[in-house]
C-alpha atoms as a PDB file:
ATOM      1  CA  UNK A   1     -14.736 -28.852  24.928  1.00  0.00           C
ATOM      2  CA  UNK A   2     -11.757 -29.221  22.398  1.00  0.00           C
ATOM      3  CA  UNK A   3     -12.283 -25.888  21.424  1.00  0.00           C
ATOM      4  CA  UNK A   4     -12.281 -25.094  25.172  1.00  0.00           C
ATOM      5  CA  UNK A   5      -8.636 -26.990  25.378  1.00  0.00           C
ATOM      6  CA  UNK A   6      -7.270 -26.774  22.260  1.00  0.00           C
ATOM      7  CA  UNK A   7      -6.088 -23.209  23.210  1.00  0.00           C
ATOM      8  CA  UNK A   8      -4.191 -24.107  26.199  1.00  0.00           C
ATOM      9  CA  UNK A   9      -1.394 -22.095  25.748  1.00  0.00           C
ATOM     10  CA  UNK A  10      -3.540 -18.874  26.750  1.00  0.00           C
ATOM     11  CA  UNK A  11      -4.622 -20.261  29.594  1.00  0.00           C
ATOM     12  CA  UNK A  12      -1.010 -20.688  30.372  1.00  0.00           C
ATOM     13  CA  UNK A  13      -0.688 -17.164  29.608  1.00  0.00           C
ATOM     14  CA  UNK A  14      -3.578 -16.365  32.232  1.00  0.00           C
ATOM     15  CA  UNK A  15      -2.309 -18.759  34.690  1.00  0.00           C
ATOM     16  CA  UNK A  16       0.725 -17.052  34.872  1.00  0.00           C
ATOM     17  CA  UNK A  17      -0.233 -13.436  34.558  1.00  0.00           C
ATOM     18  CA  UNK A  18      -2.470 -13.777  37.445  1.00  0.00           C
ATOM     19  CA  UNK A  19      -0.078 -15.732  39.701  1.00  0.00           C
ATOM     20  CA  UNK A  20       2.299 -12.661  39.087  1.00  0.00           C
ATOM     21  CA  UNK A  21       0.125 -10.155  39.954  1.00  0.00           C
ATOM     22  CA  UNK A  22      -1.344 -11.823  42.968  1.00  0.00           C
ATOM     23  CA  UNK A  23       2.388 -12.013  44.268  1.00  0.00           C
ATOM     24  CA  UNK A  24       3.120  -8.439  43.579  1.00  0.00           C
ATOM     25  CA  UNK A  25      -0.239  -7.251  45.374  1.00  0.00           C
ATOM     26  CA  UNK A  26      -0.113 -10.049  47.956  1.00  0.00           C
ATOM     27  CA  UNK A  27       3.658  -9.962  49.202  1.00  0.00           C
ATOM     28  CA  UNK A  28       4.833  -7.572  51.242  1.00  0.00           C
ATOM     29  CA  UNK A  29       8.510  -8.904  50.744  1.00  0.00           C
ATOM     30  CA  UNK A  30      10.450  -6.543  48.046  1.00  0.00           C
ATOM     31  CA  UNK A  31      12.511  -9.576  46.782  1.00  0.00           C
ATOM     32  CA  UNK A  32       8.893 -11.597  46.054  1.00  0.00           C
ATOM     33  CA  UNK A  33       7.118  -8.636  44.829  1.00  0.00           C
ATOM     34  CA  UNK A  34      10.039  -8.481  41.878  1.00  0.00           C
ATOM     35  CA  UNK A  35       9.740 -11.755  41.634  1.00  0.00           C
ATOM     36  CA  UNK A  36       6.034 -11.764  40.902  1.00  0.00           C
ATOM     37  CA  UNK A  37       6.900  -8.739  38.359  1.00  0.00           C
ATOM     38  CA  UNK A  38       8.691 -11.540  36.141  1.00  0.00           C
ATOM     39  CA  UNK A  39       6.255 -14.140  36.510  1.00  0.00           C
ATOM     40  CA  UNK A  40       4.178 -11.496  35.034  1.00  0.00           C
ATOM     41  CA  UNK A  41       6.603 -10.348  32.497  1.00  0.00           C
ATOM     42  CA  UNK A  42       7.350 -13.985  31.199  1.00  0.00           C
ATOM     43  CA  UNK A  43       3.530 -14.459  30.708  1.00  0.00           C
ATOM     44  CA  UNK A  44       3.543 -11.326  28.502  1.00  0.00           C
ATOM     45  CA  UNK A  45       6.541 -12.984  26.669  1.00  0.00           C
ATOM     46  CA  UNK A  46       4.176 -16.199  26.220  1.00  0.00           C
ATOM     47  CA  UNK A  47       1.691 -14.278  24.963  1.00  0.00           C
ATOM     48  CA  UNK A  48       3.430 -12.533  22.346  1.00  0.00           C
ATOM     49  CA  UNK A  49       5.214 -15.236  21.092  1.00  0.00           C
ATOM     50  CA  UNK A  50       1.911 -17.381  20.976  1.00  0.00           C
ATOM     51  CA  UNK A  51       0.439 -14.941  18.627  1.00  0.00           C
ATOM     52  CA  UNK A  52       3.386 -14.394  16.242  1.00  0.00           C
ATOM     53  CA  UNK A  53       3.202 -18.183  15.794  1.00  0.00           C
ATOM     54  CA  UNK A  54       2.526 -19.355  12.785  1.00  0.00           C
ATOM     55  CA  UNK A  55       1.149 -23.094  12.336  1.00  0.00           C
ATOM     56  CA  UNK A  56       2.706 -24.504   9.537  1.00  0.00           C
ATOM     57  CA  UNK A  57       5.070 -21.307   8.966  1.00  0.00           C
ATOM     58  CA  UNK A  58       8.594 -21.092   8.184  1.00  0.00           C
ATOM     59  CA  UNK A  59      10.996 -17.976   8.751  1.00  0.00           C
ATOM     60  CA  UNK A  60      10.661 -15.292   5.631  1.00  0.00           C
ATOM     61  CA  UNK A  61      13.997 -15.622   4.330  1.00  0.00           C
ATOM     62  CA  UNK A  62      14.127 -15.514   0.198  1.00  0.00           C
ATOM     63  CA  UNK A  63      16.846 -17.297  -1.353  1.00  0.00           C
ATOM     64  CA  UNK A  64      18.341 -15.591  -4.427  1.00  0.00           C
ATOM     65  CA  UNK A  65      21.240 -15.183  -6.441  1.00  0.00           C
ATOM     66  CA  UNK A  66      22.589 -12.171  -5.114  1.00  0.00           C
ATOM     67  CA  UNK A  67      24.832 -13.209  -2.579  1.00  0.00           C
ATOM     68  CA  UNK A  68      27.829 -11.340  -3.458  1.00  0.00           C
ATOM     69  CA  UNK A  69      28.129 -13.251  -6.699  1.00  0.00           C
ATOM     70  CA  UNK A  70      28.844 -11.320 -10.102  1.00  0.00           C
ATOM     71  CA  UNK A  71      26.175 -11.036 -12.368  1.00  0.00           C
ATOM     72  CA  UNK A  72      27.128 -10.803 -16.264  1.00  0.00           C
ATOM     73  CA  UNK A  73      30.516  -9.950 -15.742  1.00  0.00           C
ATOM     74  CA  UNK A  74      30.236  -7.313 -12.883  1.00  0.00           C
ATOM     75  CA  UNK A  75      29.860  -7.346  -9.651  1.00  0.00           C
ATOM     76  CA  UNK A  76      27.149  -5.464  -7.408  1.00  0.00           C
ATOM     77  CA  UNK A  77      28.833  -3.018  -4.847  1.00  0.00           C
ATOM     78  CA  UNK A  78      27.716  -3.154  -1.409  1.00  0.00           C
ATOM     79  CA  UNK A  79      25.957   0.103  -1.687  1.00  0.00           C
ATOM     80  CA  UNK A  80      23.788  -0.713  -4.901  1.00  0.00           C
ATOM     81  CA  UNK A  81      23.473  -3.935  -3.715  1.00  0.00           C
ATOM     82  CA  UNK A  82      20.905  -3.336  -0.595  1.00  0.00           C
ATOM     83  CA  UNK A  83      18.388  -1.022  -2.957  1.00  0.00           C
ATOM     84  CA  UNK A  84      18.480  -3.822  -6.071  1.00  0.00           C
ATOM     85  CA  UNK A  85      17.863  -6.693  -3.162  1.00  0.00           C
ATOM     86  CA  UNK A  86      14.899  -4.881  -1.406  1.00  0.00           C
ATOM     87  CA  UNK A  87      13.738  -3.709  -4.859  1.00  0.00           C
ATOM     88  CA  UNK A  88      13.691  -7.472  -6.155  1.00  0.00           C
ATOM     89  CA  UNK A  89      12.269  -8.706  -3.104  1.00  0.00           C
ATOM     90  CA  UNK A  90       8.873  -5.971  -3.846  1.00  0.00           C
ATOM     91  CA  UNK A  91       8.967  -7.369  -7.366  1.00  0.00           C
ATOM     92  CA  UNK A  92       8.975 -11.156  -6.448  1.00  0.00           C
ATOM     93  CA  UNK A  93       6.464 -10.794  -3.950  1.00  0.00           C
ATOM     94  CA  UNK A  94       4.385  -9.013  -6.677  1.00  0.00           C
ATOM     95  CA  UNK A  95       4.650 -12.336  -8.685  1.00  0.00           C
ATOM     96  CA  UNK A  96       6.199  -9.832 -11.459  1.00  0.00           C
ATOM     97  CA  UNK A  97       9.913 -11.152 -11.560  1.00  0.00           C
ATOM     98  CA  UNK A  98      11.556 -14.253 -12.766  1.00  0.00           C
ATOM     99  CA  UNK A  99      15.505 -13.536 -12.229  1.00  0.00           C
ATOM    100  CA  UNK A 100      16.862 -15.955  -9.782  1.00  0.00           C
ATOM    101  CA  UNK A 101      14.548 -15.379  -6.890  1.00  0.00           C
ATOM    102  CA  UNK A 102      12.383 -18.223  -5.285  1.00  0.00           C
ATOM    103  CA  UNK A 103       8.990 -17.187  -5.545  1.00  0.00           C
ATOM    104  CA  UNK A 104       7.204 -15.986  -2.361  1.00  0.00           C
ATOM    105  CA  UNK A 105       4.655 -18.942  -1.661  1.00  0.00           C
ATOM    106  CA  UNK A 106       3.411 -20.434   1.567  1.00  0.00           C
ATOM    107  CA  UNK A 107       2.950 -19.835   4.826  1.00  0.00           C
ATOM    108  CA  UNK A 108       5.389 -17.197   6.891  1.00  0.00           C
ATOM    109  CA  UNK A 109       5.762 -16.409  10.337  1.00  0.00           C
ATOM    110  CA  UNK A 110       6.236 -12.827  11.802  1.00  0.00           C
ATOM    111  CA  UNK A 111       9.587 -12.553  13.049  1.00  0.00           C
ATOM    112  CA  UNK A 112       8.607  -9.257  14.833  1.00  0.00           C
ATOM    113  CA  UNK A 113       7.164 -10.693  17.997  1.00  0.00           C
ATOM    114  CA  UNK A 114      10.107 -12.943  18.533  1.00  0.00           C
ATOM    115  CA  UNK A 115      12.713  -9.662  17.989  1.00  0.00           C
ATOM    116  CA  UNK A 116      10.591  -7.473  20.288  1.00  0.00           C
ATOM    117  CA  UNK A 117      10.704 -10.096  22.895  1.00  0.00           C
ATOM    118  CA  UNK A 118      14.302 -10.734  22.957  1.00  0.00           C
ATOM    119  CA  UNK A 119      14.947  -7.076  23.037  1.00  0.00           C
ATOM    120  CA  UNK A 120      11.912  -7.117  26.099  1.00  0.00           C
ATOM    121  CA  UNK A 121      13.714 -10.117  27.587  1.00  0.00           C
ATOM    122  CA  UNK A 122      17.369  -7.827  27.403  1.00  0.00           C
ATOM    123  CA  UNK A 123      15.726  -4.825  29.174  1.00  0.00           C
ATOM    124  CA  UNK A 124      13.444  -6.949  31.436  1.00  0.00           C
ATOM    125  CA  UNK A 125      17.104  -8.723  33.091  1.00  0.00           C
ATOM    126  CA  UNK A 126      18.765  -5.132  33.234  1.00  0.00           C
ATOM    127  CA  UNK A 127      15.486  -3.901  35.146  1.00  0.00           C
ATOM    128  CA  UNK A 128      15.637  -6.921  37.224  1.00  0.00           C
ATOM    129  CA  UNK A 129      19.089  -6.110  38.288  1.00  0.00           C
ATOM    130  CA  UNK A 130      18.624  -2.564  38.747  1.00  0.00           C
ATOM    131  CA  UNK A 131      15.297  -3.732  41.292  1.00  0.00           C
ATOM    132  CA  UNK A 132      17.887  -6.042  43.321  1.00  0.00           C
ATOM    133  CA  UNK A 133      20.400  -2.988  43.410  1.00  0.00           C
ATOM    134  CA  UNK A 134      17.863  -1.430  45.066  1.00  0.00           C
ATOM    135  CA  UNK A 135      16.670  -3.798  47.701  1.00  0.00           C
ATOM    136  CA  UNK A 136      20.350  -4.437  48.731  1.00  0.00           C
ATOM    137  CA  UNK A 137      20.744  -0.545  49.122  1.00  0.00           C
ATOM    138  CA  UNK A 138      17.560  -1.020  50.864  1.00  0.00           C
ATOM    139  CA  UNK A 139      18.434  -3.516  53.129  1.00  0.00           C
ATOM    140  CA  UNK A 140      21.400  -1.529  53.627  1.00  0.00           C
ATOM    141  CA  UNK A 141      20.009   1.489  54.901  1.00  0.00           C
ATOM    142  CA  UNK A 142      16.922   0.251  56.817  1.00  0.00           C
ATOM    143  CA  UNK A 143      17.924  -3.328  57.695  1.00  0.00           C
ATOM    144  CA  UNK A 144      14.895  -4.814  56.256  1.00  0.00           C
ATOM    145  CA  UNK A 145      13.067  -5.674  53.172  1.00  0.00           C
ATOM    146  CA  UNK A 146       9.400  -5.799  53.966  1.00  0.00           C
ATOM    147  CA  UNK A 147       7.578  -3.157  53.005  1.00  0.00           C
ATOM    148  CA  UNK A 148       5.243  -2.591  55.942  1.00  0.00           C
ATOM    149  CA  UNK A 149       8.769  -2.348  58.215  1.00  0.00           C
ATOM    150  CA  UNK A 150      10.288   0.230  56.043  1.00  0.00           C
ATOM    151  CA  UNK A 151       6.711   2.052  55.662  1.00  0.00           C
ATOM    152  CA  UNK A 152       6.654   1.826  59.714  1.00  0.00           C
ATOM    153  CA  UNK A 153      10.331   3.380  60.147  1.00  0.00           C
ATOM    154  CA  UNK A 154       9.577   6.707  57.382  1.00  0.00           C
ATOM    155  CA  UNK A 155       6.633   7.152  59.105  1.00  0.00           C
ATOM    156  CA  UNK A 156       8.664   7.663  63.174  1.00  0.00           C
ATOM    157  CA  UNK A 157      11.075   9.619  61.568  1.00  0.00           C
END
């Protein structure tokens, strides 16, 4: 039964994927129906972020001793700077370098889920506008927003 429970945030995930799609099949209303369409798209969200989560994990950031500090006398130009960086980053997470760079141990979490959700949550809002645009210019031209209404009116003319 704990295993049963102990992964409740899918069946938040569930919850709210189905209550989305039931209001987007269910309602009529164009306003609800995008409405439901987020409900959905949050649980989506939930899920992603759920599995990038890492218990225990921290955020895969490497301190070293490159930060725009001179090393023996000279300092690293921006342009040779990125390629020795990512090339000391292989290295220490190789185990094969000892020059100022923490070593990689432990637990990290995937950042990726979290960045492709905020970019989905970015696009999701400016599709969620657009949809209300829509309706409005709906509303506008047919004086309604329910579905069977407007379906009713294309069909008599």
């Amino acid at each position: 039964m704990t295993e049963f429970l102990g992964l409740y945030n899918y069946w938040i995930v569930i919850f709210l994927m189905m209550t989305g799609f039931y209001i987007v099949i269910a309602r009529e209303n164009l306003i609800k129906t995008i409405i439901g369409l987020n409900i959905f798209q949050t649980s989506v969200f939930l899920l992603y972020i759920t599995m990038g989560k890492v218990t225990g994990g921290t955020a895969p950031i490497l301190k070293g001793s490159h930060g725009g500090e001179s090393h023996g006398g000279e300092t690293h130009g921006a342009e040779n700077h990125g390629a020795e960086h990512g090339q000391e980053l292989i290295a220490a997470a190789e185990g094969h370098l000892d020059s100022g760079v923490d070593a990689v141990v432990g637990v990290y979490s995937n950042p990726i889920p979290s960045v492709l959700m905020l970019t989905a949550i970015v696009v999701g809002i400016a599709t969620t506008a657009l949809a209300l645009a829509l309706v409005v210019r709906i509303r506008e031209e047919y004086g309604t927003i329910e579905e069977d209404e407007i379906l009713e009116m294309d069909r008599n003319s």
